[in-house]
Protein backbone atom coordinates (compact mmCIF):
# COMPACT_ATOMS: atom_id res chain seq x y z
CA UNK A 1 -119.65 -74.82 -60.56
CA UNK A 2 -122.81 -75.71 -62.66
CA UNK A 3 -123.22 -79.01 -64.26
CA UNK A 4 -123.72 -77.40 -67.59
CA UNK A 5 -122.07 -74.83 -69.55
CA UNK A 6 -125.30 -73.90 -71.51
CA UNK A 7 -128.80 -73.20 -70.52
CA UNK A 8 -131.52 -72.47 -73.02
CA UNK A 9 -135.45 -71.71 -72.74
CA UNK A 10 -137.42 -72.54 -75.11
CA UNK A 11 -141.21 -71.02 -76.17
CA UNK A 12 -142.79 -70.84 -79.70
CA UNK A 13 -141.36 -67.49 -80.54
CA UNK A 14 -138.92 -66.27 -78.47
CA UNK A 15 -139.96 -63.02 -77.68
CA UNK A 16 -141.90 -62.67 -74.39
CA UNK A 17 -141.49 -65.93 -71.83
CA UNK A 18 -138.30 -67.08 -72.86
CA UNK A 19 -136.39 -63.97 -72.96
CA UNK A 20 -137.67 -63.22 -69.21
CA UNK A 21 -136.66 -66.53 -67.71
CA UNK A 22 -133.26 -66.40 -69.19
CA UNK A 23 -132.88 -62.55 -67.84
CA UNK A 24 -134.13 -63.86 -64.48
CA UNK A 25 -131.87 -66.69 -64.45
CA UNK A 26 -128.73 -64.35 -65.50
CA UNK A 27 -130.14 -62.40 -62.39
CA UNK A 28 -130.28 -65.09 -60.09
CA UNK A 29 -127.07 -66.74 -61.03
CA UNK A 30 -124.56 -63.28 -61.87
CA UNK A 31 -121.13 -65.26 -60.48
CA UNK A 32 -122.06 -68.47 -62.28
CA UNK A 33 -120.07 -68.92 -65.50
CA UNK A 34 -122.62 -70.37 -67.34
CA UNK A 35 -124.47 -69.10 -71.27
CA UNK A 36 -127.95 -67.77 -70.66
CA UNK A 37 -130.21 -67.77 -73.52
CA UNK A 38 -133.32 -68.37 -75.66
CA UNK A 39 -134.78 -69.62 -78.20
CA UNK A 40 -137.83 -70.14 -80.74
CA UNK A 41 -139.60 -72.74 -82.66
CA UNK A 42 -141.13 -70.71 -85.35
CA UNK A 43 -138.95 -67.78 -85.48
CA UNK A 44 -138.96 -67.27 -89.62
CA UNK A 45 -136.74 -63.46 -88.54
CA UNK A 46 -135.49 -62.08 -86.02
CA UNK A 47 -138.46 -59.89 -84.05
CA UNK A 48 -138.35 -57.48 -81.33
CA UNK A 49 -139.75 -58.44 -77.72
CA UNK A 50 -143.29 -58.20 -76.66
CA UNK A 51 -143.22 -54.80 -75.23
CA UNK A 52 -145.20 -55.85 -72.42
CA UNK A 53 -142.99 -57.86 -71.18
CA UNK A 54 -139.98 -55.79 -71.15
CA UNK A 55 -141.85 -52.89 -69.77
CA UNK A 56 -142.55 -55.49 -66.67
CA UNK A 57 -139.04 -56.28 -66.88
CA UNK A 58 -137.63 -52.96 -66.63
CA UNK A 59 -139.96 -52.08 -63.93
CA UNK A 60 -138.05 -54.97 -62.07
CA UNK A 61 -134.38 -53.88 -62.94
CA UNK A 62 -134.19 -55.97 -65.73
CA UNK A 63 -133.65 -55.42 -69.31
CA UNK A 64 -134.25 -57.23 -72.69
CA UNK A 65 -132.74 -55.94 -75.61
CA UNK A 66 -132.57 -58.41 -77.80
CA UNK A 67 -134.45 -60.22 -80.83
CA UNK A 68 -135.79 -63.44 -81.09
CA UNK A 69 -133.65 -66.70 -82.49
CA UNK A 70 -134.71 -69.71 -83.96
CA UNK A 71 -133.78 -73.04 -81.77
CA UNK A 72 -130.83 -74.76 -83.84
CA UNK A 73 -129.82 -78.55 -84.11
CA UNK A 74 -126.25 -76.49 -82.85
CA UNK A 75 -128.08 -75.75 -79.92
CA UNK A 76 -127.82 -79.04 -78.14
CA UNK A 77 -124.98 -81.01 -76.26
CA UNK A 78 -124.55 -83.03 -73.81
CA UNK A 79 -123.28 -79.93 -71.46
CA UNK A 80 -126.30 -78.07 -72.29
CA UNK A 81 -129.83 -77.93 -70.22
CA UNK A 82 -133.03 -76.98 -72.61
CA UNK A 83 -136.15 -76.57 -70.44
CA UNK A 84 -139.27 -76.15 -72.54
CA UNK A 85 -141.61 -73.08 -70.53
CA UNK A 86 -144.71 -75.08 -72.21
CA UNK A 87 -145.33 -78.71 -71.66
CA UNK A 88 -146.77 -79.26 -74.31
CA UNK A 89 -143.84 -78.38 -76.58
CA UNK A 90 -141.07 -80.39 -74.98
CA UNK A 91 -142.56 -83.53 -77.84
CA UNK A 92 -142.25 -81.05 -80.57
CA UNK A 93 -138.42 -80.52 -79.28
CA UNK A 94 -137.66 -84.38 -80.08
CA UNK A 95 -139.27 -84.41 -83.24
CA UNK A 96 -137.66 -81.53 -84.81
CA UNK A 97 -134.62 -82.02 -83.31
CA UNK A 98 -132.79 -85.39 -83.77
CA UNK A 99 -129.80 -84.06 -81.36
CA UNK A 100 -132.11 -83.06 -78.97
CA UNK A 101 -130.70 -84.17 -75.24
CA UNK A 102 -131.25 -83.12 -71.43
CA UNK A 103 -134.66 -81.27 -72.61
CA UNK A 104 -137.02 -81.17 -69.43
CA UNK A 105 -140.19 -78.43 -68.56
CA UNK A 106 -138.98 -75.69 -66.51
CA UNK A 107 -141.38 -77.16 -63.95
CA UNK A 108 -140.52 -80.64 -64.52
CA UNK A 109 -136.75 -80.30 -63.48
CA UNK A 110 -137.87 -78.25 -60.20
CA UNK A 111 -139.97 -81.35 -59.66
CA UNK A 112 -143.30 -79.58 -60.30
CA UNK A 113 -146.40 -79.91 -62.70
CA UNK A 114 -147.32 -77.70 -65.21
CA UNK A 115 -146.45 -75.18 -67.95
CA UNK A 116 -145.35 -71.38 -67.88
CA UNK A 117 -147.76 -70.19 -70.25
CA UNK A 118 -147.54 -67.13 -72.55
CA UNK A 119 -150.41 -64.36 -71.80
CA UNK A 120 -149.67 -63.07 -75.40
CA UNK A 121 -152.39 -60.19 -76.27
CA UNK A 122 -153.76 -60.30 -72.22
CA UNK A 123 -153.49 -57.10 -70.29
CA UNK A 124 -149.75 -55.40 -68.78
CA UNK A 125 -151.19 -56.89 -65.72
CA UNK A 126 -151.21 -60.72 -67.21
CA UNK A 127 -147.48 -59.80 -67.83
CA UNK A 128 -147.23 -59.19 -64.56
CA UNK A 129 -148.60 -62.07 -63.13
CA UNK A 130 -146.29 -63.79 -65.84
CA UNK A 131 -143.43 -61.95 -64.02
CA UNK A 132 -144.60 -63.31 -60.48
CA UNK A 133 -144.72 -66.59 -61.88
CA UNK A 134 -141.22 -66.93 -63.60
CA UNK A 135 -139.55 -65.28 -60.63
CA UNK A 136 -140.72 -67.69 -58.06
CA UNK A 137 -140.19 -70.77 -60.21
CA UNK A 138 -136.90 -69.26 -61.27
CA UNK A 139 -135.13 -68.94 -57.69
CA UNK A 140 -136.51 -72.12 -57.13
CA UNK A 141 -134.14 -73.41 -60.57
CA UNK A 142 -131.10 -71.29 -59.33
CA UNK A 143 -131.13 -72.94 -56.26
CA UNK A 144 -131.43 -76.99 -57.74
CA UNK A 145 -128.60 -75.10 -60.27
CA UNK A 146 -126.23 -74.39 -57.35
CA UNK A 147 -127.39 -77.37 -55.28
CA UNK A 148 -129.05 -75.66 -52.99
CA UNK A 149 -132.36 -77.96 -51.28
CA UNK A 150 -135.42 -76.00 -51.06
């Protein structure tokens, strides 16, 4: 059993990065009962997903059908894990969010440096480099998830 009940990625919009880790996650973890999700900082309505990225997605096995949701002051609790894909918005978290608890980087809680960053408008193949990228640092949070030393 997971030590939260919640998990939540957070990127700027919700519709590329996010999306993908959570569907990679949800992939990696199928038995776990734990929620799965994303969410936005500046999502003003509900938008589709890049279609790059669920093209790569699909061509994996995965789907995303879904559209994008703004990041809520519901959102938090202390049962719930938020882990920021870009480093550099993890601050903007705790400002906008007085509730805001357990927010890490992605990398940051695998015990690495760096961000996941966004190739939004590169190539399909920057999306699948993207891809690459998530999957191996994902596995690497399913396993810390389920306790599980690299």
């Amino acid at each position: 059993m997971l030590e939260f009940s919640r998990i939540l990625f957070v990127t700027e919009t919700d519709t590329s990065t996010g999306p993908l880790a959570a569907s990679l996650l949800n992939h990696y973890l199928p038995l776990e009962r734990v929620d799965i999700d994303s969410r936005g900082l500046a999502v003003l309505f509900p938008e589709p997903m890049n279609p790059k990225t669920v093209a790569i997605a699909a061509s994996k096995g995965l789907e995303i059908n879904r559209s994008s949701k703004q990041l809520e002051s519901e959102d938090f609790g202390g049962d719930v894990l938020v882990l920021v894909l870009d480093a550099t918005k993890k601050q903007t978290v705790y400002d906008d969010y007085t509730e805001a608890e357990n927010v890490y980087t992605l990398k940051e809680y695998i015990n690495e440096d760096g961000s996941i960053t966004n190739p939004d408008g590169g190539e399909l193949a920057d999306y699948a480099k993207l891809y690459e990228t998530l999957d191996e640092v994902i596995k690497k949070l399913a396993n810390k998830l389920k306790g599980i030393k690299a």
